[in-house]
N, C-alpha and C. Protein backbone atom coordinates (compact mmCIF):
# COMPACT_ATOMS: atom_id res chain seq x y z
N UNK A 1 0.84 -1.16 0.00
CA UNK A 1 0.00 0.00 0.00
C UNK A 1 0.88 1.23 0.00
N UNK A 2 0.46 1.87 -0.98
CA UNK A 2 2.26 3.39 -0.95
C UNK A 2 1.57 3.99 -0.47
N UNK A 3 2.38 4.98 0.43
CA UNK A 3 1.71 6.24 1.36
C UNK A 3 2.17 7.43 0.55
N UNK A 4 1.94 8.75 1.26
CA UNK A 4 1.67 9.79 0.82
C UNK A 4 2.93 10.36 2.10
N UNK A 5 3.79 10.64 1.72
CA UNK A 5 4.93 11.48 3.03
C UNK A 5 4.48 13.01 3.02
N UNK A 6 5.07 13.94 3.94
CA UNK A 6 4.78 15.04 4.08
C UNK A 6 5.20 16.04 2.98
N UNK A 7 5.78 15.41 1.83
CA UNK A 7 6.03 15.94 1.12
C UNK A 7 4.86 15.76 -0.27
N UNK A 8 4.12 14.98 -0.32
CA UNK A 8 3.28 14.67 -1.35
C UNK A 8 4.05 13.27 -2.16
N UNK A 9 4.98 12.73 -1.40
CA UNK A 9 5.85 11.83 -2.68
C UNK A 9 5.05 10.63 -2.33
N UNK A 10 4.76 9.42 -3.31
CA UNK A 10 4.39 7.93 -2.79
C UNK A 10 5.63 7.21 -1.92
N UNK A 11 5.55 6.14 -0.99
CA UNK A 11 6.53 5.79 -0.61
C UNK A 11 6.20 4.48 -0.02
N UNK A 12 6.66 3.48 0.17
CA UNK A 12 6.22 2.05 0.68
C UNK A 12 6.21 0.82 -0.20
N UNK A 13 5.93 -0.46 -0.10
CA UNK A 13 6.03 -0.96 -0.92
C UNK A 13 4.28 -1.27 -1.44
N UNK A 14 4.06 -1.52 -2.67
CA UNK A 14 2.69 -1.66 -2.79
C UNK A 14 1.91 -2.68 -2.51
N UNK A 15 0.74 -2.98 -2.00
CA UNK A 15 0.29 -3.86 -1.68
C UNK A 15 -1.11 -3.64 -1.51
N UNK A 16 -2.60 -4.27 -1.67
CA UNK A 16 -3.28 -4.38 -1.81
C UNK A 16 -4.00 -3.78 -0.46
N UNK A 17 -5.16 -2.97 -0.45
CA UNK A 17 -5.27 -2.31 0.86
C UNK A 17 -5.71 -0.92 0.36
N UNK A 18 -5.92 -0.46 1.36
CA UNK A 18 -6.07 0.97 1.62
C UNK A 18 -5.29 1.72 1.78
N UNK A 19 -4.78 2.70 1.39
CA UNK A 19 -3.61 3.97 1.22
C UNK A 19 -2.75 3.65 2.70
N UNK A 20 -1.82 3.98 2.94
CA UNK A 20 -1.40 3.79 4.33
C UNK A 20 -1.07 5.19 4.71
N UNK A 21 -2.07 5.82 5.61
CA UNK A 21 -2.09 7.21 6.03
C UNK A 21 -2.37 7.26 7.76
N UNK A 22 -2.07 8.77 7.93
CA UNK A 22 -2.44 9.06 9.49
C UNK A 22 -3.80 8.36 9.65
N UNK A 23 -4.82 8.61 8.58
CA UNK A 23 -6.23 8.02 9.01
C UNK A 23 -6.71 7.22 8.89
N UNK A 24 -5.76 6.29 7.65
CA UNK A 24 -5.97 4.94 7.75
C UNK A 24 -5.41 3.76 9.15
N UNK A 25 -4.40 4.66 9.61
CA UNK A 25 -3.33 3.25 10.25
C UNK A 25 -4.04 2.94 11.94
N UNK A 26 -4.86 3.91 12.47
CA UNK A 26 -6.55 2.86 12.99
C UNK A 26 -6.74 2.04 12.92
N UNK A 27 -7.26 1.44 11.39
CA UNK A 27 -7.68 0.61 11.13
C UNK A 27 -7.14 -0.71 10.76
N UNK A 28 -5.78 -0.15 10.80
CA UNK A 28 -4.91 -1.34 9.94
C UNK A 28 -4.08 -1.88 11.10
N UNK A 29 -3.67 -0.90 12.16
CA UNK A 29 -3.10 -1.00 13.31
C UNK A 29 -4.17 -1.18 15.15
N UNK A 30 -5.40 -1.75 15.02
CA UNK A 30 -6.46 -1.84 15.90
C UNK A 30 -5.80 -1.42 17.29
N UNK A 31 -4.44 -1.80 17.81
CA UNK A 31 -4.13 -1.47 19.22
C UNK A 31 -3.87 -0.16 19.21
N UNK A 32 -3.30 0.44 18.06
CA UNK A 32 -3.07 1.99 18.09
C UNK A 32 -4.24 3.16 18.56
N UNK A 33 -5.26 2.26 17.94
CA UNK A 33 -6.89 3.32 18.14
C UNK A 33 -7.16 2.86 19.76
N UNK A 34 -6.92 1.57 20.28
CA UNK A 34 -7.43 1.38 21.40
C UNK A 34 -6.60 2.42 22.38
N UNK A 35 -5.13 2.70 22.43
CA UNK A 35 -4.60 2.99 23.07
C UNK A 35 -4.63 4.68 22.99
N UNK A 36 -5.12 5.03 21.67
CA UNK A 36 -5.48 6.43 21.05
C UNK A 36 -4.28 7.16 20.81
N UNK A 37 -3.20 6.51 19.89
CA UNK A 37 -2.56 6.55 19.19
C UNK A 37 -2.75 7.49 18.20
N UNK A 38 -1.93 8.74 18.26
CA UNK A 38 -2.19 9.23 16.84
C UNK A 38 -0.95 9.59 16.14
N UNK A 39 -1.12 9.10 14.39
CA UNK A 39 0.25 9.56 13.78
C UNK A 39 0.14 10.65 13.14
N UNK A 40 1.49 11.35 13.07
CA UNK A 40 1.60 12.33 12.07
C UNK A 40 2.49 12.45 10.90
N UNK A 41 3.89 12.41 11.08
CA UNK A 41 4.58 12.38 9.85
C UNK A 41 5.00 11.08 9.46
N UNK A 42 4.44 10.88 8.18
CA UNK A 42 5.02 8.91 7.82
C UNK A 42 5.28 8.90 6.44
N UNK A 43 6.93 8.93 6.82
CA UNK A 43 8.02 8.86 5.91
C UNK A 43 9.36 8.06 5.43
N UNK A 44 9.63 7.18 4.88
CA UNK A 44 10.83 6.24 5.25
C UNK A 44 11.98 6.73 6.03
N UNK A 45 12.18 8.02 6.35
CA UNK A 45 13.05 8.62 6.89
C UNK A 45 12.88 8.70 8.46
N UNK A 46 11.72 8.98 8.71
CA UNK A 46 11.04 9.43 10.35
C UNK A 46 9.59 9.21 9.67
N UNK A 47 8.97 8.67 11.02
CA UNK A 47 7.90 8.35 11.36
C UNK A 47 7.59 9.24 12.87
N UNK A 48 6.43 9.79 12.82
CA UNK A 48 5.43 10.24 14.19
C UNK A 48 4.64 10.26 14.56
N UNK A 49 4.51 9.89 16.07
CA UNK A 49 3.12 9.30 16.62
C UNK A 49 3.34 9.73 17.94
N UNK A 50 2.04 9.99 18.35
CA UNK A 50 2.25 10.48 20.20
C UNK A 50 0.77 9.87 20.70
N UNK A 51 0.81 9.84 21.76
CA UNK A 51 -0.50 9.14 22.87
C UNK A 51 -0.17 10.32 23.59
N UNK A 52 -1.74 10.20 24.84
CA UNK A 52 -1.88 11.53 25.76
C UNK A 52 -1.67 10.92 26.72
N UNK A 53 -1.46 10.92 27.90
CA UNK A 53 -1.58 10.51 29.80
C UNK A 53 -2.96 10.40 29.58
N UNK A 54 -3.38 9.54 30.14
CA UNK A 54 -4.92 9.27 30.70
C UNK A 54 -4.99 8.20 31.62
N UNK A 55 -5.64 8.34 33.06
CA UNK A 55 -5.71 7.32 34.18
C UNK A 55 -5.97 6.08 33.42
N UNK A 56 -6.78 5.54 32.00
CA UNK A 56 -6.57 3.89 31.77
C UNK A 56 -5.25 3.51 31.41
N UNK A 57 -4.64 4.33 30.93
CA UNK A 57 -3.20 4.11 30.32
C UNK A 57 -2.06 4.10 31.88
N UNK A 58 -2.31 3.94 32.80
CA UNK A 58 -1.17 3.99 33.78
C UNK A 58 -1.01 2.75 35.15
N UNK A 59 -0.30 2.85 35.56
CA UNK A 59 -0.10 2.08 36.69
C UNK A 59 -0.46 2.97 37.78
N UNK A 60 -0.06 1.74 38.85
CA UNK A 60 -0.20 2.95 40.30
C UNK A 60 0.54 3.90 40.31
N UNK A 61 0.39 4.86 41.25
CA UNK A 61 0.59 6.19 41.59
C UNK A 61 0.48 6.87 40.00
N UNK A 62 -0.50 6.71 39.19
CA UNK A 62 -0.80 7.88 37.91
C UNK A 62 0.22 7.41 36.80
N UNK A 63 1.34 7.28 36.82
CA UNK A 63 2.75 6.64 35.78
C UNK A 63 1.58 5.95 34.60
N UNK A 64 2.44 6.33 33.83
CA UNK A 64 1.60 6.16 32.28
C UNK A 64 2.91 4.87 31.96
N UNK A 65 1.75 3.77 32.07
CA UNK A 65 2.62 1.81 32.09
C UNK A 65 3.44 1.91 30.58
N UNK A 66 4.64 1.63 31.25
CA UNK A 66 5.64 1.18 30.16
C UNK A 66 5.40 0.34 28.80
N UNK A 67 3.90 -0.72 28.81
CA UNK A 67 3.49 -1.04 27.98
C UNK A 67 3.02 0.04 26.60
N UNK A 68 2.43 0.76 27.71
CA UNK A 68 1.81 1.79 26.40
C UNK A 68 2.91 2.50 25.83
N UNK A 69 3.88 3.04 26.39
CA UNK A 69 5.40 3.60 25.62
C UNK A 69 5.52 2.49 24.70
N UNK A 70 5.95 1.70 24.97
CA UNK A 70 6.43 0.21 24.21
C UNK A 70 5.61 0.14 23.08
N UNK A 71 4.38 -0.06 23.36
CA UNK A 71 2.89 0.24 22.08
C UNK A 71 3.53 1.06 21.05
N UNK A 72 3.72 2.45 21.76
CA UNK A 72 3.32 3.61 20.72
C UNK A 72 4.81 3.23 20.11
N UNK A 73 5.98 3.12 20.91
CA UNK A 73 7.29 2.90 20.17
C UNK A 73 7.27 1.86 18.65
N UNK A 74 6.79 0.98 18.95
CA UNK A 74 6.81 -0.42 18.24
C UNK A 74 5.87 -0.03 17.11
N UNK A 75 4.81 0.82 17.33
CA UNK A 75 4.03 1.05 16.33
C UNK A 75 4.10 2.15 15.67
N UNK A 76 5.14 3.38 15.60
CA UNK A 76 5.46 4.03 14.95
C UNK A 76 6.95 3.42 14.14
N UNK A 77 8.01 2.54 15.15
CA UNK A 77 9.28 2.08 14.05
C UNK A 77 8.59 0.80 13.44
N UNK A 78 7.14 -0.03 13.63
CA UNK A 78 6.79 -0.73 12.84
C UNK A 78 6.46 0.07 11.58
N UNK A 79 5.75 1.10 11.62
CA UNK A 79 5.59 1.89 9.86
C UNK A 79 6.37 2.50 9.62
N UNK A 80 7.69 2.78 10.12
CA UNK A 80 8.88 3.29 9.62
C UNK A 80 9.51 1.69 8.79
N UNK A 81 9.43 1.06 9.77
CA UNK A 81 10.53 0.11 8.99
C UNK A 81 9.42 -0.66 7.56
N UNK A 82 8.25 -0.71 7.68
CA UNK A 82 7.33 -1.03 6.33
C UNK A 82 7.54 -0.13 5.33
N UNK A 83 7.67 1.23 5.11
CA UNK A 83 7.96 2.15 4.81
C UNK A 83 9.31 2.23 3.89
N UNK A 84 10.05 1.31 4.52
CA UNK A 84 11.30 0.88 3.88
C UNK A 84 11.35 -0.42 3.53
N UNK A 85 10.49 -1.40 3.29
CA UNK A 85 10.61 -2.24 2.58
C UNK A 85 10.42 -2.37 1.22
N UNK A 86 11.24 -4.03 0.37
CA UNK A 86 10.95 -4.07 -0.93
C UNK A 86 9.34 -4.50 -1.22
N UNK A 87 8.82 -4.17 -2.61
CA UNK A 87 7.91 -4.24 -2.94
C UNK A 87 7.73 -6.20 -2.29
N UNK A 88 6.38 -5.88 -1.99
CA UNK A 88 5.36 -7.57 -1.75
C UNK A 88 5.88 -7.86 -0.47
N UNK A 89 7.05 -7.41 0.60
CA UNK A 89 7.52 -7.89 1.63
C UNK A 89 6.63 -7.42 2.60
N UNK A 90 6.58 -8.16 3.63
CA UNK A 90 5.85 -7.77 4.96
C UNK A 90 7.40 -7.83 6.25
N UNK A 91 6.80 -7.64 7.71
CA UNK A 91 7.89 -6.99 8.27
C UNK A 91 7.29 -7.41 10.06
N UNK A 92 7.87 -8.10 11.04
CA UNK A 92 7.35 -8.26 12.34
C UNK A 92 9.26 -7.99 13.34
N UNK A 93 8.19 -7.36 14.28
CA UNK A 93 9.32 -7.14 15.16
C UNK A 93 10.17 -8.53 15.61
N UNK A 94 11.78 -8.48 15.33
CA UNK A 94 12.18 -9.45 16.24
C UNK A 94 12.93 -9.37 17.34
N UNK A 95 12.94 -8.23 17.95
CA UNK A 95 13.93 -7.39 18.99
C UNK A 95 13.63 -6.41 19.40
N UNK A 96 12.99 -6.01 20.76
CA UNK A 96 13.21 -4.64 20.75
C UNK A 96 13.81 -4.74 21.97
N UNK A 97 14.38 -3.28 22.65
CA UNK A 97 15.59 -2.88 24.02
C UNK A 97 14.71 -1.39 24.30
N UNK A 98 14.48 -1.26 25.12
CA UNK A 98 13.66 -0.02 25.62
C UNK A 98 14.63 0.25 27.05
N UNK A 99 15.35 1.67 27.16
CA UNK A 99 15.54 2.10 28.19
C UNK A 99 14.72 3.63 28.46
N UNK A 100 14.25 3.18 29.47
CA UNK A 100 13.10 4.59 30.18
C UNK A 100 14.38 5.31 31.22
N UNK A 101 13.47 6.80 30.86
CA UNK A 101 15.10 7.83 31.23
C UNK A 101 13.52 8.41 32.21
N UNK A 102 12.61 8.53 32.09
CA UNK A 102 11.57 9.46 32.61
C UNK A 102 10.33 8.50 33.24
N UNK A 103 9.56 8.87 34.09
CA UNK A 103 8.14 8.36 33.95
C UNK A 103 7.29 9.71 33.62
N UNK A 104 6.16 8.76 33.02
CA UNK A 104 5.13 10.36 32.37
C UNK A 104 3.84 10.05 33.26
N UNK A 105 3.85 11.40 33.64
CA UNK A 105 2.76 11.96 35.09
C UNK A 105 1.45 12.63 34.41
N UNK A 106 1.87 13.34 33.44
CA UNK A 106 1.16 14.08 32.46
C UNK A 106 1.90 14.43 31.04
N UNK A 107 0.28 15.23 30.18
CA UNK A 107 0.95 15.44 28.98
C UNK A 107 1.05 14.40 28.14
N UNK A 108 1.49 15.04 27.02
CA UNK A 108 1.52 14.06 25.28
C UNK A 108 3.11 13.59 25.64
N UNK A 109 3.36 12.07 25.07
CA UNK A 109 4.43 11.51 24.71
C UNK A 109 4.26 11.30 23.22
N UNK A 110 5.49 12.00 22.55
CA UNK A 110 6.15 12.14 20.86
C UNK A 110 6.96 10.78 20.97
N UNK A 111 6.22 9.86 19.97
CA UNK A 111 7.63 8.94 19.63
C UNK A 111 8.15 9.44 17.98
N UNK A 112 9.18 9.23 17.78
CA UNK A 112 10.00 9.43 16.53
C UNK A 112 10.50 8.25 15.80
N UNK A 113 10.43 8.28 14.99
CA UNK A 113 10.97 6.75 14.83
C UNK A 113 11.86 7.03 13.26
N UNK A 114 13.10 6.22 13.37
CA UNK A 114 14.14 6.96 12.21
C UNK A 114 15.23 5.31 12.22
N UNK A 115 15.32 5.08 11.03
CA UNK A 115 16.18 4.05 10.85
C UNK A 115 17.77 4.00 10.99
N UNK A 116 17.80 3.23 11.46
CA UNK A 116 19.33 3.28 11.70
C UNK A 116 20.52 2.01 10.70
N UNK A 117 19.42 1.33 9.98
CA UNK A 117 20.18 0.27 8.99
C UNK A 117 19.00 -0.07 8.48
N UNK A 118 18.82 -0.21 7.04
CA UNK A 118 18.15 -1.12 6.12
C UNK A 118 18.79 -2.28 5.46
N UNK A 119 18.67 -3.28 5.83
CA UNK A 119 19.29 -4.63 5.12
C UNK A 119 18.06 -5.30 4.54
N UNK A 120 18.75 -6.05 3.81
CA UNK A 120 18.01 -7.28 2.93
C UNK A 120 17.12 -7.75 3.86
N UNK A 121 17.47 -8.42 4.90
CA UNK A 121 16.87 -9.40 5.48
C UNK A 121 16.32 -8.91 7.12
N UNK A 122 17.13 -7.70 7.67
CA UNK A 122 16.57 -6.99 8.76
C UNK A 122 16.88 -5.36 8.85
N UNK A 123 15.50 -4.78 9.41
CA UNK A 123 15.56 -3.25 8.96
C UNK A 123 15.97 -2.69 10.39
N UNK A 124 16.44 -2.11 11.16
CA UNK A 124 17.03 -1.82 12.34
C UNK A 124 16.49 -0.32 12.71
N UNK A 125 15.76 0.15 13.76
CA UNK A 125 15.16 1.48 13.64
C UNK A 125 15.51 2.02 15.32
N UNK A 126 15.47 3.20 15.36
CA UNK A 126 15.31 3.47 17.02
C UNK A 126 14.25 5.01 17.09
N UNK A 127 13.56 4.48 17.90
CA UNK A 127 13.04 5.66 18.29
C UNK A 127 13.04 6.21 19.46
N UNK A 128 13.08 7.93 19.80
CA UNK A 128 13.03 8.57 20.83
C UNK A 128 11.52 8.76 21.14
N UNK A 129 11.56 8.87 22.61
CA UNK A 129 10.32 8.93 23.32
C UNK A 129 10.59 10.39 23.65
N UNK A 130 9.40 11.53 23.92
CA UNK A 130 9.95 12.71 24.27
C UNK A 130 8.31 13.34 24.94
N UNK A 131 8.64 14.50 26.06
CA UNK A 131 7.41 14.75 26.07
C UNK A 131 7.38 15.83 25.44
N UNK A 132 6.36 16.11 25.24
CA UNK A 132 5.49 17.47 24.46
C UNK A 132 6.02 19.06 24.99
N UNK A 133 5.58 19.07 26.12
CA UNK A 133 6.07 20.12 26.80
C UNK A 133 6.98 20.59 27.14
N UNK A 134 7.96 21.62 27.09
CA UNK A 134 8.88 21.87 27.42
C UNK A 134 9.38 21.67 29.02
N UNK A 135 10.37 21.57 29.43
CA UNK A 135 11.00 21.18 30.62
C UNK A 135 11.01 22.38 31.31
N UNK A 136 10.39 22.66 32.81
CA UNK A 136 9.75 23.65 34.02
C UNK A 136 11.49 24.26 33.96
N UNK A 137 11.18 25.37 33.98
CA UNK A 137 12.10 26.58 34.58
C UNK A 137 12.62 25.90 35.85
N UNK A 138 12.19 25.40 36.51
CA UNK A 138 13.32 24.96 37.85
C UNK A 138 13.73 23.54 37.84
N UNK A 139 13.83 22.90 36.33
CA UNK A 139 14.48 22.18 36.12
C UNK A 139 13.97 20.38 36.33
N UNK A 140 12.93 20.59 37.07
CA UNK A 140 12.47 19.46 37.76
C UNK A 140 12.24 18.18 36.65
N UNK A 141 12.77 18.28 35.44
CA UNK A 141 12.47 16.73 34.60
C UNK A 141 13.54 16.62 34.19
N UNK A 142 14.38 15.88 35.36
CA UNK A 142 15.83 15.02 35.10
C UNK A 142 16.98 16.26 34.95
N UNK A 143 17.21 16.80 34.76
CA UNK A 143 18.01 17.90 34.59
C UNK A 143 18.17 18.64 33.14
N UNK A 144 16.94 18.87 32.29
CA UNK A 144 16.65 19.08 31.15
C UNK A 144 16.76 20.67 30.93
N UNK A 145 17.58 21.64 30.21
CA UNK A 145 17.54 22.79 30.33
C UNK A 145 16.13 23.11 30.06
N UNK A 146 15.80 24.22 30.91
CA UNK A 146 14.47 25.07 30.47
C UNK A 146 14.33 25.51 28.97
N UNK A 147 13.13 24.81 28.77
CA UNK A 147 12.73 24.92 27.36
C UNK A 147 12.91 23.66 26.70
N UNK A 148 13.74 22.72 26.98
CA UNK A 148 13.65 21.38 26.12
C UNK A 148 12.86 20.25 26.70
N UNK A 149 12.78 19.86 25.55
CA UNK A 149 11.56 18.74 25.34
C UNK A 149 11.94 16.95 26.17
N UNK A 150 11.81 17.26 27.52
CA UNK A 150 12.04 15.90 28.21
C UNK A 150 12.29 14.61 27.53
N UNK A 151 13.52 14.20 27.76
CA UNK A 151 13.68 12.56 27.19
C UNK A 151 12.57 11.91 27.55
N UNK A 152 11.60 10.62 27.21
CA UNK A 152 11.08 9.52 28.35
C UNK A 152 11.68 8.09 28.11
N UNK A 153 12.25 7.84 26.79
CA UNK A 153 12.92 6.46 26.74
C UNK A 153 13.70 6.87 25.43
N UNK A 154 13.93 5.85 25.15
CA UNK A 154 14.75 5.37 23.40
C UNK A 154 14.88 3.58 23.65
N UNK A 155 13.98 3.27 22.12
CA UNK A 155 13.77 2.44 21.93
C UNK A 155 14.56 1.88 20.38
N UNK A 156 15.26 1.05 20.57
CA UNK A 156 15.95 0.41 19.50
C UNK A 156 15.35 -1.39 18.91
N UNK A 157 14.72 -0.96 17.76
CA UNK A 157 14.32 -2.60 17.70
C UNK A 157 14.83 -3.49 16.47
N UNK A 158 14.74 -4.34 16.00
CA UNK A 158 15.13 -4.97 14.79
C UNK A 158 14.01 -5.55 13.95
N UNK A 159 13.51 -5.16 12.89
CA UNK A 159 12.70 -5.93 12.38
C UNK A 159 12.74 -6.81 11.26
N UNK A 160 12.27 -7.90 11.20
CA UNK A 160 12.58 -9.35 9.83
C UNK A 160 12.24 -8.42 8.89
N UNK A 161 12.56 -8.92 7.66
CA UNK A 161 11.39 -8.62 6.66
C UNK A 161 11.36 -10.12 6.01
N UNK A 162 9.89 -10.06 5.82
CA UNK A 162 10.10 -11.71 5.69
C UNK A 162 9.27 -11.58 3.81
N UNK A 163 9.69 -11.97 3.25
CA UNK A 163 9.37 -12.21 1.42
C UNK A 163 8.42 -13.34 0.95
């Protein structure tokens, strides 16, 4: 299914389906809508997607569960790394390494997702987790200068592509 990047170019490999867009990948991706997943830029280069804090999404004491990071991670470098496959191939995670630098209390988490190797046989991607908001004047998220955009993880995964 070729997508449409932020530039207007086609990109993906083709395949039978529905366009692969911000408003399609709902439907094509069902845990993304449950978790309320939304993407924005989807490009073989970078991919973007962010989720909000909401009490179903968390553990005790409010912490927004590492699963749902993991979710949104996996499902934005999953359409990055499709994105870069050859025509008729499909693509499943076989690795991922998640280190959490933050927990999220509130606010939107940005995942990014950007390749770091395309091979024949495995596409290699990592994405940054980040929050939305800029980091409080007195410093209070990890030691982030005022004004930048809080780490919350980086996620590195490997995916097959299987032919």
């Amino acid at each position: 299914m070729p997508s449409v990047d932020g530039r207007g170019s086609t990109t993906g490999p083709p395949t039978v389906g529905p366009p692969l867009t911000a408003r399609t990948l709902p439907d094509l991706m069902p845990l993304s809508a449950t978790l309320g997943i939304r993407f924005g830029q989807l490009g073989p280069d970078r991919v973007a997607g962010e989720v909000d804090w909401h009490p179903r999404l968390c553990t005790a004491g409010g912490v927004m569960h590492g699963g749902t990071l993991v979710a949104l991670a996996d499902s934005v470098a999953g359409v990055c790394a499709y994105l870069n496959l050859p025509t008729g191939a499909v693509t499943s995670t076989i690795e991922l390494t998640v280190n959490f630098l933050a927990a999220v209390r509130r606010g939107t988490v940005q995942a990014v997702a950007r390749p770091l190797s395309v091979g024949r046989s495995v596409i290699v991607v990592q994405t940054d987790l980040h929050l939305m908001e800029p980091a409080c004047a007195n410093g209070t998220h990890g030691g982030e200068r005022t004004g930048e955009r809080p780490a919350v993880g980086i996620v590195v995964q490997s995916q097959i592509v299987l032919r």
